[in-house]
Each structure stands twice: as structure tokens, then as C-alpha cells.
N, C-alpha and C. Protein backbone atom coordinates (compact mmCIF):
# COMPACT_ATOMS: atom_id res chain seq x y z
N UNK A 1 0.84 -1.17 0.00
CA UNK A 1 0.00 0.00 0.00
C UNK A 1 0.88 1.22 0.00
N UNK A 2 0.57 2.14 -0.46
CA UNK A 2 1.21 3.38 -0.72
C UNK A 2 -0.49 4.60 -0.52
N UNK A 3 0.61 5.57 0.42
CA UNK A 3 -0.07 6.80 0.74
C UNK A 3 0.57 7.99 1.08
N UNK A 4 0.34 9.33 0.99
CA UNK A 4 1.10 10.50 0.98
C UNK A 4 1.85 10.58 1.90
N UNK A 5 1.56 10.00 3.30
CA UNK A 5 2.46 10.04 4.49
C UNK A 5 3.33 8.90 4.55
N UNK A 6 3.19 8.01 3.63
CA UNK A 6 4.63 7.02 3.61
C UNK A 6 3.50 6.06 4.61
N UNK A 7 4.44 4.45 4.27
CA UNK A 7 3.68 3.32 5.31
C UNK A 7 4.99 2.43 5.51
N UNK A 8 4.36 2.15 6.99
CA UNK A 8 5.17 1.39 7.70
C UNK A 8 4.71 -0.43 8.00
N UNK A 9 5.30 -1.13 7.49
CA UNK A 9 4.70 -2.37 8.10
C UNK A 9 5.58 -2.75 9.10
N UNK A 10 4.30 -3.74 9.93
CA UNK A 10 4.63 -3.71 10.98
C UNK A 10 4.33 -5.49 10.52
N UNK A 11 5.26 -6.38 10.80
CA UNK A 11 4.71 -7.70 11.05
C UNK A 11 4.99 -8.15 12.72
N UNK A 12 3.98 -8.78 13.25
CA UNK A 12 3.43 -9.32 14.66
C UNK A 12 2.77 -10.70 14.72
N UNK A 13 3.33 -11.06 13.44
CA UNK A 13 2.38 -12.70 13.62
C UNK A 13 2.92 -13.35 15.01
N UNK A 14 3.77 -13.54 15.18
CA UNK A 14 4.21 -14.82 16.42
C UNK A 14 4.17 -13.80 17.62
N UNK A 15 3.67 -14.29 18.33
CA UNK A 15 3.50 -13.60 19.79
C UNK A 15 4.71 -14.18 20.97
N UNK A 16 5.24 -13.01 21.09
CA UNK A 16 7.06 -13.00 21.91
C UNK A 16 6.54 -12.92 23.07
N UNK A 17 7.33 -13.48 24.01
CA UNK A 17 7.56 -13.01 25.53
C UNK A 17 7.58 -11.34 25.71
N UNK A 18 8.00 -10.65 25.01
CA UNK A 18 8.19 -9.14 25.06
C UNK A 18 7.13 -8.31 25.04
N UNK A 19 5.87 -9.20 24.38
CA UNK A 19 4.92 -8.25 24.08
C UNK A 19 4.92 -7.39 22.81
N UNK A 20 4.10 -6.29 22.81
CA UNK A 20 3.43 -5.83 21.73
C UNK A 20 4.48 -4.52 21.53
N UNK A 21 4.81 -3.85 23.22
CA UNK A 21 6.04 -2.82 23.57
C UNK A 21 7.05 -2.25 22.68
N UNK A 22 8.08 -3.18 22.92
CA UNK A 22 9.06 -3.05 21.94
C UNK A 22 8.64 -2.91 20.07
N UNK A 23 7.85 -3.13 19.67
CA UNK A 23 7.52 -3.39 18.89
C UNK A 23 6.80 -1.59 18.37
N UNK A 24 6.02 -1.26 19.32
CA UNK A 24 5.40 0.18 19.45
C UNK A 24 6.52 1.04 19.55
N UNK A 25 7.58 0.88 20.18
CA UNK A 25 8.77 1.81 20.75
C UNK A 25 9.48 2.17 18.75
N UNK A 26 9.37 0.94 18.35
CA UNK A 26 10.19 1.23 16.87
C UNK A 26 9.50 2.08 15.61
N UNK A 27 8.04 1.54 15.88
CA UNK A 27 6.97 2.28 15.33
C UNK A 27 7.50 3.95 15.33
N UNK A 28 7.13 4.36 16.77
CA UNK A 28 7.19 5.54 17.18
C UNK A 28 8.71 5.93 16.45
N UNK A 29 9.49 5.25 16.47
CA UNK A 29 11.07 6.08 16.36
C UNK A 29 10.79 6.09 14.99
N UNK A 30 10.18 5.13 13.69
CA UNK A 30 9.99 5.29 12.53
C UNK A 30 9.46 6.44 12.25
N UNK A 31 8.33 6.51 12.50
CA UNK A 31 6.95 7.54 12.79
C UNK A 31 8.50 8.97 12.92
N UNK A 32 9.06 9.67 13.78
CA UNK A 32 10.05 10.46 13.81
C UNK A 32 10.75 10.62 12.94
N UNK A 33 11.57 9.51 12.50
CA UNK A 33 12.68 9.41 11.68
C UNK A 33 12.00 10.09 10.25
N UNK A 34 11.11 9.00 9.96
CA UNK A 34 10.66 9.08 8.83
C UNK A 34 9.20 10.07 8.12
N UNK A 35 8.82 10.66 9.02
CA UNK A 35 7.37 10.65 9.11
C UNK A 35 6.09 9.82 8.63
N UNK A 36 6.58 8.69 9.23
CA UNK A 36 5.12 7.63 8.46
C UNK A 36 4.28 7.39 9.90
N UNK A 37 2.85 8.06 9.08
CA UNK A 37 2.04 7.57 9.87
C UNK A 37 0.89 6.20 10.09
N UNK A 38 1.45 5.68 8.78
CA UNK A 38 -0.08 4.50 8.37
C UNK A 38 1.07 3.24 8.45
N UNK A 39 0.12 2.34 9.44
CA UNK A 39 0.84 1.27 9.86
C UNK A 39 -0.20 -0.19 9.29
N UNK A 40 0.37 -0.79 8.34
CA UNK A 40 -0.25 -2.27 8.30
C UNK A 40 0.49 -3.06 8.95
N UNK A 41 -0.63 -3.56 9.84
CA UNK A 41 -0.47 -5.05 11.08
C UNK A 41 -0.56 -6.13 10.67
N UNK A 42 0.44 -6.40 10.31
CA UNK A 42 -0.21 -8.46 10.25
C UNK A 42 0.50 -9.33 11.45
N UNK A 43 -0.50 -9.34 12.24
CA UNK A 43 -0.85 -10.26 13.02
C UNK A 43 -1.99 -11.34 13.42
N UNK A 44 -1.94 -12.01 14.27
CA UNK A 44 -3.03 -12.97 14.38
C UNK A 44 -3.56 -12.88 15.57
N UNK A 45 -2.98 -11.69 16.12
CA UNK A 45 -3.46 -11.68 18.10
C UNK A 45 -4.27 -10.23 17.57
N UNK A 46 -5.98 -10.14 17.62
CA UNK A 46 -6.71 -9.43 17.67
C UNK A 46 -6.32 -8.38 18.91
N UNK A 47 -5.81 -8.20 20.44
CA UNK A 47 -5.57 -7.70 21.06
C UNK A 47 -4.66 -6.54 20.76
N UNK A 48 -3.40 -7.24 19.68
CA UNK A 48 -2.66 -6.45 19.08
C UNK A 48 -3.24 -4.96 18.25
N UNK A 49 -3.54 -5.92 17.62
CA UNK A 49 -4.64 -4.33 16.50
C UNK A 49 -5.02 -3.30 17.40
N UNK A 50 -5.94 -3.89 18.56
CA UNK A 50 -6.32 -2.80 19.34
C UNK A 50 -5.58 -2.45 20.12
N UNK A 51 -4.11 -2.41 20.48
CA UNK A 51 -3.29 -1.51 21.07
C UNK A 51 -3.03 -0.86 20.21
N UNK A 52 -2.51 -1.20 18.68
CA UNK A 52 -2.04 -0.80 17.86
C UNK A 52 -2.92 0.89 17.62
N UNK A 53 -4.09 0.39 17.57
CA UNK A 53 -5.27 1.52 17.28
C UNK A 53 -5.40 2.44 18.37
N UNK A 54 -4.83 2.13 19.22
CA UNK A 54 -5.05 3.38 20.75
C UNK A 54 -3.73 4.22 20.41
N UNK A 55 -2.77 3.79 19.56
CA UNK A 55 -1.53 5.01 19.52
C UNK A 55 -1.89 6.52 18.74
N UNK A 56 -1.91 7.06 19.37
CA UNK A 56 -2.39 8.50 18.85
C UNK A 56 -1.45 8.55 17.61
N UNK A 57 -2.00 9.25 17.10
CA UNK A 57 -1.14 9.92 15.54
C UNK A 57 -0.97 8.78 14.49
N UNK A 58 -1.42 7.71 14.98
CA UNK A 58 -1.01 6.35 13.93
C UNK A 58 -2.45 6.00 13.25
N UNK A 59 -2.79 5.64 11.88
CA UNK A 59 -4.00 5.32 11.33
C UNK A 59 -3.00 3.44 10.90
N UNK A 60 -3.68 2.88 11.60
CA UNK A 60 -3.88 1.10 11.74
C UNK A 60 -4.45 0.34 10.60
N UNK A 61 -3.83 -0.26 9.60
CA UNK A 61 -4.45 -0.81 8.74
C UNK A 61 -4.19 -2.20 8.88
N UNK A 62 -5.57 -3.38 9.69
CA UNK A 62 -4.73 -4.66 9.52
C UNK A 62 -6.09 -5.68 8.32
N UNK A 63 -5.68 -6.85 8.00
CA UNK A 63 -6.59 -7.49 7.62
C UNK A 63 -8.00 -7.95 8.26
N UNK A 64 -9.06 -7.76 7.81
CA UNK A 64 -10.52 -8.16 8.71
C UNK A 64 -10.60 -9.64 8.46
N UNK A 65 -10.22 -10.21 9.67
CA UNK A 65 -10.76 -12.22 9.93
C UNK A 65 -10.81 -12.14 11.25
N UNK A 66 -11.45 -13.24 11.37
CA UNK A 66 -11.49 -13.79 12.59
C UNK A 66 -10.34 -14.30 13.00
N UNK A 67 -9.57 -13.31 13.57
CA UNK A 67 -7.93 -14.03 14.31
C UNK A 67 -8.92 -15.17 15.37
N UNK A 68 -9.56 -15.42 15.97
CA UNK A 68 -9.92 -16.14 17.32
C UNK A 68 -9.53 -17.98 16.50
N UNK A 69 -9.45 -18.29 15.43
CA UNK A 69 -9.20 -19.30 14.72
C UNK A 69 -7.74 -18.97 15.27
N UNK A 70 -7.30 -18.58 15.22
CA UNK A 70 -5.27 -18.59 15.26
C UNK A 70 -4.96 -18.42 16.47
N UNK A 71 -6.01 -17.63 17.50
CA UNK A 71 -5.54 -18.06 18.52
C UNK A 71 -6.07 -18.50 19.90
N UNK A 72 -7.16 -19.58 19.64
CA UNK A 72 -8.20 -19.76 20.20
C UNK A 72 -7.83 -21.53 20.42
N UNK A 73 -8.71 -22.43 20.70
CA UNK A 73 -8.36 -23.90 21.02
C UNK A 73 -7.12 -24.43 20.24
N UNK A 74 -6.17 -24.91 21.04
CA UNK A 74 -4.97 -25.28 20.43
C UNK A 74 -3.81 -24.96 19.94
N UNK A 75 -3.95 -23.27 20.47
CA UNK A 75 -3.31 -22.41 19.26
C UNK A 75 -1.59 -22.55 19.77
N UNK A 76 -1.20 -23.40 20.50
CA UNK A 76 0.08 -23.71 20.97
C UNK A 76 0.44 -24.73 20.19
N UNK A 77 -0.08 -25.95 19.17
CA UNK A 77 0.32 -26.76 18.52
C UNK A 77 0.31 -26.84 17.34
N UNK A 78 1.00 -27.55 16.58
CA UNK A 78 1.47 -27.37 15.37
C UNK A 78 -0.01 -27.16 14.39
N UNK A 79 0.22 -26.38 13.10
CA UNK A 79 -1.07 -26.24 12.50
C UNK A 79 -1.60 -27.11 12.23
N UNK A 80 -0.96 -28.20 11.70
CA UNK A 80 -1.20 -29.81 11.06
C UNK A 80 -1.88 -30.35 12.21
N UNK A 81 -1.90 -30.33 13.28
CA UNK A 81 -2.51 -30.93 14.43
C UNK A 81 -3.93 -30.28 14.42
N UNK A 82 -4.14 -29.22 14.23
CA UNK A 82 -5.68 -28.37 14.81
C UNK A 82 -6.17 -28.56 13.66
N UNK A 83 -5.64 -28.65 12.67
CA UNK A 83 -6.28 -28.49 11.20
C UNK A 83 -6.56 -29.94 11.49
N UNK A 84 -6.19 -30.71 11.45
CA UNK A 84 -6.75 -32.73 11.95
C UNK A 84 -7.93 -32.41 12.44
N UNK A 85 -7.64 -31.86 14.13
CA UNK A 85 -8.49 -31.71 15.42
C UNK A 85 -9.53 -30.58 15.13
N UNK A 86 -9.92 -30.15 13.80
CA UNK A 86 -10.64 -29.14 13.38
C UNK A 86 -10.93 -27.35 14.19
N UNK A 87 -9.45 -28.09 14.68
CA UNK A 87 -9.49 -26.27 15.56
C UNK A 87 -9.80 -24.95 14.14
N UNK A 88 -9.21 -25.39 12.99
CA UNK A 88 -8.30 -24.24 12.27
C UNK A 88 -8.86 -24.72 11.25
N UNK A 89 -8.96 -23.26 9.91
CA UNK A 89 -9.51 -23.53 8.68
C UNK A 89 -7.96 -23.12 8.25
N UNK A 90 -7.31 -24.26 7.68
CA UNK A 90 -6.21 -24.35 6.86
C UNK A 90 -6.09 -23.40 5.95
N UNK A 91 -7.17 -23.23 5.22
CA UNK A 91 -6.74 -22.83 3.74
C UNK A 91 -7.65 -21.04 4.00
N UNK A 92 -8.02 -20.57 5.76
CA UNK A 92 -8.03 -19.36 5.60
C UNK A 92 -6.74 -18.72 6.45
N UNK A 93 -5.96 -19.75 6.77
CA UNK A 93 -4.40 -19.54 7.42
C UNK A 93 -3.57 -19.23 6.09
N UNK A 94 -3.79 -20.04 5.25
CA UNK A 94 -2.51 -19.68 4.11
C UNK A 94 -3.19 -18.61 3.23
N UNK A 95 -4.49 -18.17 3.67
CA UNK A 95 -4.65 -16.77 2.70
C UNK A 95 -4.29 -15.88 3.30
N UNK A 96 -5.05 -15.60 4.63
CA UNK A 96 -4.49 -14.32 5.00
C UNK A 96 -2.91 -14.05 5.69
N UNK A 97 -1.81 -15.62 5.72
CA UNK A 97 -0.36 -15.17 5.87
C UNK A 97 -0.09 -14.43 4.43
N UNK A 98 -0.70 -15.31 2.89
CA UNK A 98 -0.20 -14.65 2.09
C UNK A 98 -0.58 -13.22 1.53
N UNK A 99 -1.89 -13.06 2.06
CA UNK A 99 -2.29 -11.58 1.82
C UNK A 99 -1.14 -10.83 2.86
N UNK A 100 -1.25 -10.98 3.78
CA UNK A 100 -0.45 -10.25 4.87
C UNK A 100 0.93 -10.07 4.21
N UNK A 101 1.56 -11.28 3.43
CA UNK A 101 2.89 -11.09 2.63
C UNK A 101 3.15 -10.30 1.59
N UNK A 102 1.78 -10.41 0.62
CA UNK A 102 1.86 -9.30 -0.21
C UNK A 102 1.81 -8.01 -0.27
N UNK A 103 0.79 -7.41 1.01
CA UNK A 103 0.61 -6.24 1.43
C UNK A 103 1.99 -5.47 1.78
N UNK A 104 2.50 -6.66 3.21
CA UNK A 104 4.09 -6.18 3.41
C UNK A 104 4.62 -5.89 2.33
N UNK A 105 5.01 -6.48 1.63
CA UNK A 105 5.64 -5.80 0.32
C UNK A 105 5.46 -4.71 -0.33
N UNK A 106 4.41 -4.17 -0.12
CA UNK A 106 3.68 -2.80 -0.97
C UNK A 106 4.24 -1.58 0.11
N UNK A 107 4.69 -2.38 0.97
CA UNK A 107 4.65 -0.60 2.39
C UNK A 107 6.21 -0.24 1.76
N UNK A 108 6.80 0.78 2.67
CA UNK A 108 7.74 1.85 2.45
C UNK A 108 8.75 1.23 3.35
N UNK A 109 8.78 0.78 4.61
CA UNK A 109 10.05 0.53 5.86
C UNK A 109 8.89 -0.80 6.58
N UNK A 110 9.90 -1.43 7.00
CA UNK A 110 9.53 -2.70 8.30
C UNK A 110 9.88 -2.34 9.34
N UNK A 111 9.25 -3.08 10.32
CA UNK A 111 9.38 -3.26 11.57
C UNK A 111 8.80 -4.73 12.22
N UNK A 112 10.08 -5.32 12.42
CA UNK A 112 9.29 -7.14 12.63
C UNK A 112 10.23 -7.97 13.58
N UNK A 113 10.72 -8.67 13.58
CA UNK A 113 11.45 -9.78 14.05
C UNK A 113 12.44 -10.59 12.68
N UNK A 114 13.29 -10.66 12.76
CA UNK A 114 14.34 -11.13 11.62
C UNK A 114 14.71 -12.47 12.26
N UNK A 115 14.60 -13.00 13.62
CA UNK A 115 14.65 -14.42 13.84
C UNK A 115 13.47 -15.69 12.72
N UNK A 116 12.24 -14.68 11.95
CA UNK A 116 11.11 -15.30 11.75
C UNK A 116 11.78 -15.15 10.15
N UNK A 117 11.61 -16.40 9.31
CA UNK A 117 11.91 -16.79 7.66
C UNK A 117 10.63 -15.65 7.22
N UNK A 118 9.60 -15.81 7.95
CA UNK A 118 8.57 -15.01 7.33
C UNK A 118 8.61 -13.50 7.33
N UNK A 119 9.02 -12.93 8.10
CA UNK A 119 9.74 -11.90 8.33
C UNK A 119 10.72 -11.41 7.06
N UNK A 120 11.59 -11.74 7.00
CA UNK A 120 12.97 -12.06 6.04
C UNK A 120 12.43 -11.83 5.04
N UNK A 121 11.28 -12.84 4.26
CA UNK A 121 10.20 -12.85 3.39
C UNK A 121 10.25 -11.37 3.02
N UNK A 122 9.11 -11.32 4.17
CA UNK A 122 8.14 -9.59 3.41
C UNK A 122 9.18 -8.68 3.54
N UNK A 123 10.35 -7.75 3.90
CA UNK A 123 11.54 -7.63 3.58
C UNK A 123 12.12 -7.13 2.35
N UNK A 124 12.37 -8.88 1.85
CA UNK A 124 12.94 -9.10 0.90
C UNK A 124 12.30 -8.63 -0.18
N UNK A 125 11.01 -9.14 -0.21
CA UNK A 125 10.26 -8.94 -1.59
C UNK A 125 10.08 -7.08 -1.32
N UNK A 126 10.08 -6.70 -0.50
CA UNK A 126 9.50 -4.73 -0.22
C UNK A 126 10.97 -4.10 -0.78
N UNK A 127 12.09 -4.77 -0.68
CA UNK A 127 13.31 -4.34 -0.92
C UNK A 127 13.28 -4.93 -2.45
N UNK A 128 13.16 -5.71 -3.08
CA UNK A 128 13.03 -5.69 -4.51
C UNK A 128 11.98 -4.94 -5.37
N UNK A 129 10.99 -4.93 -4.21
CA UNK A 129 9.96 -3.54 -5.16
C UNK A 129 10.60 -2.49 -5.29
N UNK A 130 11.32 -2.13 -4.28
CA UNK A 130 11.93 -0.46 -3.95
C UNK A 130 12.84 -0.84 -4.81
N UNK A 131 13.46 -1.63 -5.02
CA UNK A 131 15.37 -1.52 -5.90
C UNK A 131 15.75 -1.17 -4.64
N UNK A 132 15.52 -1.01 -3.63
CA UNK A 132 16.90 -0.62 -2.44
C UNK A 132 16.26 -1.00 -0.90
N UNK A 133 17.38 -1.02 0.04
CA UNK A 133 16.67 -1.27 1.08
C UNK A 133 15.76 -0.59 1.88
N UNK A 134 14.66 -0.71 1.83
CA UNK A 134 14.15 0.06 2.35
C UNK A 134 14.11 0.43 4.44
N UNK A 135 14.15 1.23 4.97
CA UNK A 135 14.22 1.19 6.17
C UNK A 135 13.58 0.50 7.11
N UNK A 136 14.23 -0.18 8.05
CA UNK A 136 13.74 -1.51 9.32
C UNK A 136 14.39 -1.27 10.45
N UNK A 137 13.39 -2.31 10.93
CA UNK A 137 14.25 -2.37 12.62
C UNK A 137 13.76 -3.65 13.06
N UNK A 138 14.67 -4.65 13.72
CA UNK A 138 14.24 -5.84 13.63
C UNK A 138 14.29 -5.90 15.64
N UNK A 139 13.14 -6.44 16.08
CA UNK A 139 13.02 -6.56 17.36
C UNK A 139 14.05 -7.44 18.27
N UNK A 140 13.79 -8.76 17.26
CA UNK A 140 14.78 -9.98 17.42
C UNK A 140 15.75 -9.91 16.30
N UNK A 141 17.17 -10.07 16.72
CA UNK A 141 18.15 -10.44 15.91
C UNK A 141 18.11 -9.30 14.82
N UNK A 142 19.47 -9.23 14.43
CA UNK A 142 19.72 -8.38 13.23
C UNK A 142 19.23 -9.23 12.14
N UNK A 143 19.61 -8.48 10.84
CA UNK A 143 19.79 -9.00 9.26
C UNK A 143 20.89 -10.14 9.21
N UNK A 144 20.74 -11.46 8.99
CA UNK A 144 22.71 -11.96 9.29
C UNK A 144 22.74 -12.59 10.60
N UNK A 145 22.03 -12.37 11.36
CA UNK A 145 22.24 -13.35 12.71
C UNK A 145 20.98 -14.58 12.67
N UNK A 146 21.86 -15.57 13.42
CA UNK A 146 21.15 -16.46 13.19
C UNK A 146 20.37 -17.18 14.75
């Protein structure tokens, strides 16, 4: 997505010990650095969005589903297990990671976790749209660490 104030993605799929925090702290320093105010969320913790949406000066753009599938009965075991145990609709998990992937790609700078391949992902492909790197900040681990 592209808009006059520049966009920031934010990926939050896996839910850290750290919380949502650190994650807001980079926002904000982007938001400064850069002046971007429009943030797409892809995450799967509905709670998220709505912190996300209480930050003043930030307009929140995440995908509309029912996260309570991702993180509701089971949501500690492997997908292949709940998708068996009919916790999980499989095939609305691999749309909205890949919508969430493509979108990332369309924003201006990241802000995510670089321990996550999926991460790395949306990134990569936002840095081949741009021809250059575009600006990040990785919560976990640099670019290169493993």
C-alpha cells in the first residue's frame, strides 16, 4: 500500500515473551525518523490491532478475519494438528499469511522480528519492489544473525 504520508509495516504474527512494547517503541522512532504515519499489522493476536489503534497519531491498517481461529483452542500446537483436530480452517491460514505477505511488500520501511523466515520474506520482496533497502528495525536479531 502506498499513501502521501509514507507506510510502515509492521509484522506481529508470532507472539514473543516481550509483548506488543518493543515493537510500538520502533513504530514511534519510525513515525520520527521518517514521518510515516499508516501502519499495516499483520498479526493474528486481535488484542494487538487494538493496542495498535489506541496510539495516537497512527491510522492502523490490519486485515478483517477472525484471528480467534489462530488463537483460540490449540493455538500452541502445530497447525497440522488443529487443522486434523478441526481447531483451524487451513486454507483461511494460508490466505491471509499470504495476503499479509503481499501487502508487506507494498509498504515503504519494516518493523518485525528477523529471527522469523517469514519476516525475512516480506523484507525481501518490499526491498526488490523499492530496488533498495528500504528502512527496518528488527526486534529480534539483526539481518545476518542467526
Amino acid at each position: 500500500f502506498e499513501n502521501d504520508d509514507g507506510g510502515l509495516c509492521l509484522m506481529y504474527r508470532h507472539c514473543l515473551c516481550d509483548g506488543f512494547e518493543p515493537y510500538l517503541e520502533r513504530i514511534r522512532r519510525m513515525k520520527e525518523k521518517y514521518g510515516i504515519a499508516t501502519v499495516l499489522l499483520a498479526t493474528q493476536d486481535e488484542r494487538i490491532v487494538q493496542a495498535a489503534k489506541a496510539e495516537p497519531g497512527l491510522t492502523v491498517l490490519a486485515l478483517d478475519f477472525d484471528r480467534g481461529e489462530l488463537t483460540g483452542k490449540g493455538a500452541k500446537k502445530a497447525l497440522h494438528w488443529r487443522q486434523k483436530q478441526g481447531y483451524v480452517d487451513a486454507e483461511m491460514v494460508a490466505e491471509s499469511a499470504l495476503l499479509d505477505l503481499f501487502l508487506l511488500a507494498d509498504c515503504d520501511a519494516f518493523v518485525g522480528a528477523f529471527h522469523s523466515q517469514y519476516s525475512r520474506l516480506a523484507y525481501q520482496l518490499m526491498a526488490m519492489r523499492q530496488g533498495v533497502h528500504p528502512p527496518f528495525d528488527s526486534v529480534h536479531l539483526a539481518w545476518g544473525e542467526t
